[in-house]
N, C-alpha and C. Protein backbone atom coordinates (compact mmCIF):
# COMPACT_ATOMS: atom_id res chain seq x y z
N UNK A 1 23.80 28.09 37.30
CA UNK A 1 23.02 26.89 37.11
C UNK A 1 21.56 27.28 36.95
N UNK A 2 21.05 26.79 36.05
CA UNK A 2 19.74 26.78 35.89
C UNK A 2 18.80 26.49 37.10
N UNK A 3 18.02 27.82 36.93
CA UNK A 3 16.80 26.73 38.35
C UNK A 3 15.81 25.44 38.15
N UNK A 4 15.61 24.53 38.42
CA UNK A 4 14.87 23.40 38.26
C UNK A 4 13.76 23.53 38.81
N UNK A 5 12.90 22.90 38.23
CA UNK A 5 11.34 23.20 38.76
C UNK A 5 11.07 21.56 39.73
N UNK A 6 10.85 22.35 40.88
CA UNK A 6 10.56 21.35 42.04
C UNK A 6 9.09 20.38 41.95
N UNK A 7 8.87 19.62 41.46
CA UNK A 7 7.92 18.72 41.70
C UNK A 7 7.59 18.20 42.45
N UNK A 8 6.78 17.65 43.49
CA UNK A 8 6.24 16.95 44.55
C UNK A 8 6.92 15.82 44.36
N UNK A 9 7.15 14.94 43.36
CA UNK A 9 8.21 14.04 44.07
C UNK A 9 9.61 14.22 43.52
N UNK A 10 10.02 15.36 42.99
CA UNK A 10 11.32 16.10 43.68
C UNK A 10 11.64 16.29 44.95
N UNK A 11 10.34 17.35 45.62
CA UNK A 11 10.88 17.34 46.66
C UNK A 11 10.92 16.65 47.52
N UNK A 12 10.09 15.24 47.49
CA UNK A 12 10.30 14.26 48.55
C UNK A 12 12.01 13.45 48.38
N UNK A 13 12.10 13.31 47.20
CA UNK A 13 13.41 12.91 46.72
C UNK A 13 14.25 13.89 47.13
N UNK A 14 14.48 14.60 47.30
CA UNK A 14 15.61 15.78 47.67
C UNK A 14 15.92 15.90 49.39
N UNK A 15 14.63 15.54 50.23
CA UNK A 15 14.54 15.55 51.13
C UNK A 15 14.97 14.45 51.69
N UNK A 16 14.77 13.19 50.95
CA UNK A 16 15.36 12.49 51.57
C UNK A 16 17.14 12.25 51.31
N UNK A 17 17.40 13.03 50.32
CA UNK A 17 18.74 12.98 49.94
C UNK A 17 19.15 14.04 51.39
N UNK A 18 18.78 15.09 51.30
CA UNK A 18 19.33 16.00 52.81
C UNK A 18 19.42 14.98 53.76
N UNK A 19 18.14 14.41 54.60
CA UNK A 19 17.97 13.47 55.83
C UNK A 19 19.24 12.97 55.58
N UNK A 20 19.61 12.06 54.71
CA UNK A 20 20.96 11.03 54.27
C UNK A 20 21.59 11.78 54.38
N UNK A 21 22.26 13.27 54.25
CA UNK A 21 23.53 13.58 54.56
C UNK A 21 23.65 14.59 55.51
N UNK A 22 22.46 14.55 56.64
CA UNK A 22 22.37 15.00 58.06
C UNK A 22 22.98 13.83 59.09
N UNK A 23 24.28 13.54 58.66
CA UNK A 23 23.69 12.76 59.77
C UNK A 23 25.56 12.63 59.80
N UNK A 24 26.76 12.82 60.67
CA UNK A 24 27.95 13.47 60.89
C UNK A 24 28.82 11.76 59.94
N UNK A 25 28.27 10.45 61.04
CA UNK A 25 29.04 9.13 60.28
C UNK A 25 28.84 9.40 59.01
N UNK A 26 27.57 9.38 58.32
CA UNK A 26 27.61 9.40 56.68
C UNK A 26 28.23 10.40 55.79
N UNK A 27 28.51 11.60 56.26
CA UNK A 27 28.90 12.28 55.63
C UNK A 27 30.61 11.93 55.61
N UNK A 28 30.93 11.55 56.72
CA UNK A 28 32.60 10.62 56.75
C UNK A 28 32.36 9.63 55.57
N UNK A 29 31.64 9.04 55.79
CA UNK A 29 31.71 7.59 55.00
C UNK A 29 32.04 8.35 53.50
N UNK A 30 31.14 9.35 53.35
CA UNK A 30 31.29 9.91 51.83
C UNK A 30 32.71 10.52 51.36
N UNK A 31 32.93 11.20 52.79
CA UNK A 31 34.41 12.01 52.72
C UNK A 31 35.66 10.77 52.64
N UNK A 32 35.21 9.34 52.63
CA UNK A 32 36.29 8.33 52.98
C UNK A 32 35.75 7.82 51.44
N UNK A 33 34.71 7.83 50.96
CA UNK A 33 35.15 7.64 49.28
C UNK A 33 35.54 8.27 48.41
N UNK A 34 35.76 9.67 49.05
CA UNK A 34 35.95 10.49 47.87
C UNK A 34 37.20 10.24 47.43
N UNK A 35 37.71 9.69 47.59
CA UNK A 35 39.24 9.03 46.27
C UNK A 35 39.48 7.56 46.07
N UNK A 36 38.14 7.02 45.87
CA UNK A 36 37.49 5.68 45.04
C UNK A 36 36.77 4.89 46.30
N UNK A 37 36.21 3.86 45.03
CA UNK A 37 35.32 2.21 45.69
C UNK A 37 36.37 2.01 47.15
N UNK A 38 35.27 1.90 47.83
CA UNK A 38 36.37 0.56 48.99
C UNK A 38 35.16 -0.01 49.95
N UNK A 39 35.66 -1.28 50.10
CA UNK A 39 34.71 -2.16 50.87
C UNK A 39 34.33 -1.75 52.42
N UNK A 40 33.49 -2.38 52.87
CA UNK A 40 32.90 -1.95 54.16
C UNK A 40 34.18 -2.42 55.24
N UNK A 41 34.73 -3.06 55.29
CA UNK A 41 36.31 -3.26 55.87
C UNK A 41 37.03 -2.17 55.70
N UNK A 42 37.37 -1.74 54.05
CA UNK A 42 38.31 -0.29 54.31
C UNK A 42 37.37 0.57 55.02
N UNK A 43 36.64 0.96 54.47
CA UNK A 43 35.62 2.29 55.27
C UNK A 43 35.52 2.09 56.81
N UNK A 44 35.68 0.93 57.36
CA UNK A 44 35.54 0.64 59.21
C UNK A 44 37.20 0.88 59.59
N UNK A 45 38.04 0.65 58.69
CA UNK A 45 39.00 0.97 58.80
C UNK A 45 39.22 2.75 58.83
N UNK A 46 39.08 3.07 57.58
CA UNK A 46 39.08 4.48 57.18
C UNK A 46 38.34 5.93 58.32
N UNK A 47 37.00 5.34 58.73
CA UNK A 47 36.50 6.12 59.86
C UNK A 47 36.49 5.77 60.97
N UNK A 48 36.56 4.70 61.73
CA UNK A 48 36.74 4.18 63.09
C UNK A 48 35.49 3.98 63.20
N UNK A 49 34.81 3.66 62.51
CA UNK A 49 33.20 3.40 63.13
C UNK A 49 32.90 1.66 63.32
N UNK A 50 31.86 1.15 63.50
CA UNK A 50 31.94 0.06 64.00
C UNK A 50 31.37 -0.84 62.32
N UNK A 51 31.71 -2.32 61.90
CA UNK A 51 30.96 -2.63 60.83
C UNK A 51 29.51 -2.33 60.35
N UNK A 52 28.79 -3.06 62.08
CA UNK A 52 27.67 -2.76 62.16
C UNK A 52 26.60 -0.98 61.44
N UNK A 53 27.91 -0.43 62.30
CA UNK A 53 27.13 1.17 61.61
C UNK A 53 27.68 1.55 60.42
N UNK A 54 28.77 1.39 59.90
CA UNK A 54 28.92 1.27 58.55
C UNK A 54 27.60 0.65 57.47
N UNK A 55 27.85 -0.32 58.15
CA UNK A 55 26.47 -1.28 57.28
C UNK A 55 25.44 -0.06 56.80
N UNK A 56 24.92 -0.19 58.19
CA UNK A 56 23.73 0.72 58.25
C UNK A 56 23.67 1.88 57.35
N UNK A 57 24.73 2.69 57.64
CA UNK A 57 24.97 3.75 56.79
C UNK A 57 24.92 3.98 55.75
N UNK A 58 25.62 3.02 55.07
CA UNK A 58 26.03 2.73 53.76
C UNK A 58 24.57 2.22 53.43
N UNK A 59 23.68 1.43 53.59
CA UNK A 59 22.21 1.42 53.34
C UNK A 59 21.37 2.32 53.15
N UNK A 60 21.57 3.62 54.23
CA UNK A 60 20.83 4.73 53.76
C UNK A 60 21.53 5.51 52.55
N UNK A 61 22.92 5.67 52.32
CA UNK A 61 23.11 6.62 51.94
C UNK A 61 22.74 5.72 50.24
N UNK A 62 22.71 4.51 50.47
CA UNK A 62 22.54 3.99 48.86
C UNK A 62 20.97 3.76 48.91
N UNK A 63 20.17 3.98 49.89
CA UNK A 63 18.42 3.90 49.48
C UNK A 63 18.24 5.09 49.26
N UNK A 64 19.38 6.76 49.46
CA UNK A 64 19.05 7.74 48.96
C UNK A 64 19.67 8.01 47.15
N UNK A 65 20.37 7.17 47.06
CA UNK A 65 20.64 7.15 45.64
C UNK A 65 22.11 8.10 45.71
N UNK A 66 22.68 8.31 46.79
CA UNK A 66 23.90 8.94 46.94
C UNK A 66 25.55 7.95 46.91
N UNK A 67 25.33 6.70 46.73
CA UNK A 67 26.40 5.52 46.84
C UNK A 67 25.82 4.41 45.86
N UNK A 68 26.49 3.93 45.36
CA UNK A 68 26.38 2.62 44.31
C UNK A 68 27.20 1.31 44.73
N UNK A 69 27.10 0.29 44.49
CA UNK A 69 27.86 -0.72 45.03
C UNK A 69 27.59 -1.58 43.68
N UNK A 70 28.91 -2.70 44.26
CA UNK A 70 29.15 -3.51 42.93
C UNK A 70 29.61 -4.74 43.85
N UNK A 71 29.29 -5.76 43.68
CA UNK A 71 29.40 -6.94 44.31
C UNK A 71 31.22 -7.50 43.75
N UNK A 72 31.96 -8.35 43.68
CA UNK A 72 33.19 -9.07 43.70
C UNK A 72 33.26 -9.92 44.57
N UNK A 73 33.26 -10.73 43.88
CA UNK A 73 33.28 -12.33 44.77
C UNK A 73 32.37 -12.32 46.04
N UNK A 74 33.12 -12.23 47.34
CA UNK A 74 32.73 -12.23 48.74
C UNK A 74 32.50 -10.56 48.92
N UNK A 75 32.91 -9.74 47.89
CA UNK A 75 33.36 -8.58 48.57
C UNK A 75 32.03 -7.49 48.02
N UNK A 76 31.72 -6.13 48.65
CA UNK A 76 30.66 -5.36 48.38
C UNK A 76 31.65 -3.84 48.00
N UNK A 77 31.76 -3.54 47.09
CA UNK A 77 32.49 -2.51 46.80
C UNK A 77 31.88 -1.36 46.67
N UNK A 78 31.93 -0.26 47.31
CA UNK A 78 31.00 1.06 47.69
C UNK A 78 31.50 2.18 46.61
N UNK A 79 30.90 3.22 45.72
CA UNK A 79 31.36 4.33 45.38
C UNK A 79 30.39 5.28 45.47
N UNK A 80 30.55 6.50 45.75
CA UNK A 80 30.10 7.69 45.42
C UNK A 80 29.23 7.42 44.12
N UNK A 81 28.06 7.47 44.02
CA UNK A 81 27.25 7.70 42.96
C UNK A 81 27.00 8.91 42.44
N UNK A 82 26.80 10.12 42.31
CA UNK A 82 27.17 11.49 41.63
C UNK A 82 28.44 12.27 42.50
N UNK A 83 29.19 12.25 42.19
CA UNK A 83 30.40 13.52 42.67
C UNK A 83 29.80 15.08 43.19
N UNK A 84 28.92 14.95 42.24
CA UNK A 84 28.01 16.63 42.83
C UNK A 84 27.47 16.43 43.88
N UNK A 85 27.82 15.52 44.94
CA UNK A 85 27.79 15.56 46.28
C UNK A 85 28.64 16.43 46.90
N UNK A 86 29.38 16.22 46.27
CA UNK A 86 31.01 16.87 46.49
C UNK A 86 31.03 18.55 46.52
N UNK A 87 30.26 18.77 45.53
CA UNK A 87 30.12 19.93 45.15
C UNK A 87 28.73 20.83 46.40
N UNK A 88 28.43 20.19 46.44
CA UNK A 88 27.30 20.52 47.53
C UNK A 88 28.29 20.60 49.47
N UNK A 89 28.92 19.62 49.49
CA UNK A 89 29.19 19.26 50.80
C UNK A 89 30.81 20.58 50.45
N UNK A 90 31.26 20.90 49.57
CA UNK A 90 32.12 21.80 49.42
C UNK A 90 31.57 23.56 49.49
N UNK A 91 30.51 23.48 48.94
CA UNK A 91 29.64 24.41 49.15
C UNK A 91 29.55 24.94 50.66
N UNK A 92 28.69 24.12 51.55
CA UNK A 92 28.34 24.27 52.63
C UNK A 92 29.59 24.52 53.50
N UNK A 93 30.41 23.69 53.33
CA UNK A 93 32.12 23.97 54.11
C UNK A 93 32.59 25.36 53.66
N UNK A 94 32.18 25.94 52.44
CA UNK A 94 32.75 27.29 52.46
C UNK A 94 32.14 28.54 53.03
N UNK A 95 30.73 28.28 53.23
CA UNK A 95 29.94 28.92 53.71
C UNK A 95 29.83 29.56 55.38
N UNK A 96 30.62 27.95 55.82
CA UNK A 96 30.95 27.94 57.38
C UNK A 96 31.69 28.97 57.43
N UNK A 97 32.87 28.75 56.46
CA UNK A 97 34.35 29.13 56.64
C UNK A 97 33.65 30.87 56.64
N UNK A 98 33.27 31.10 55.76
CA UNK A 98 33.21 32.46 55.69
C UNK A 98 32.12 32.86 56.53
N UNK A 99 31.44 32.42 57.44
CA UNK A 99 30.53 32.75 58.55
C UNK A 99 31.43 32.62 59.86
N UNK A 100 32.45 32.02 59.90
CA UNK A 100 33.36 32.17 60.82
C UNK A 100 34.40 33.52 60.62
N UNK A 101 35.10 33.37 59.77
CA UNK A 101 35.82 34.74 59.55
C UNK A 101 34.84 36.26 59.21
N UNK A 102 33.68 35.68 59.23
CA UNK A 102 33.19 36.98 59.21
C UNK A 102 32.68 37.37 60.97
N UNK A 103 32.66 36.57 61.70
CA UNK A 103 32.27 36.15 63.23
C UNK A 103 33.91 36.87 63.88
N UNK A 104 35.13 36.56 63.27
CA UNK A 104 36.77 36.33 63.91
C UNK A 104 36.56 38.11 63.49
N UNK A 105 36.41 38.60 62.56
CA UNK A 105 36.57 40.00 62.25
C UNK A 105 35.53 40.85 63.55
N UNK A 106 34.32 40.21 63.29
CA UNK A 106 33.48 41.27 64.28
C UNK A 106 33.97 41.64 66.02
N UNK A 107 34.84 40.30 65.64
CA UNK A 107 34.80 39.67 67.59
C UNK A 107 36.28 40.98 68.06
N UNK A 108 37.33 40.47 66.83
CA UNK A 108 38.38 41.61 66.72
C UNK A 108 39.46 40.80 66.98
């Protein structure tokens, strides 16, 4: 991938995209769309979290530009707004993985 040239309000934008996916509920919420839209009912369903913090959540992660919503009737329908979230939060999970097995080898 090409390197991108960081601009001052890149990096405020980027930063606040990290803050938004520091945080353990939101990154569920994301891992509970990743196989489509579903309303703030499925998602309280889907993670066990409460409406209330769903709400919330789902507010930051769409004032970081990481979730899109689409209104239907009564209903607020949530999706993943770039997938290369995916690609990032897959990233970091492999990184663990192999900082652990490299930790399981030393230990013996």
């Amino acid at each position: 991938m090409k390197r991108v040239e960081l601009t001052p309000v890149a990096l405020i934008e980027m930063a606040e995209r990290f803050r938004a996916l520091g945080e353990p509920a939101r990154l569920g919420l994301l891992e509970a769309l990743r196989d489509g839209e579903h309303t703030v009912s499925e998602l309280v369903f889907a993670t066990g979290q409460t409406q209330a913090n769903v709400s919330r959540h789902l507010a930051i992660l769409h004032g970081a530009g990481l979730v899109t919503r689409r209104r239907s009737g009564v209903y607020v329908h949530y999706m993943v707004a770039d997938a290369g979230v995916w690609e990032l939060c897959d990233l970091v999970c492999h990184r663990l993985r192999l900082g652990v097995d490299a930790m399981r080898r030393a230990v013996g």
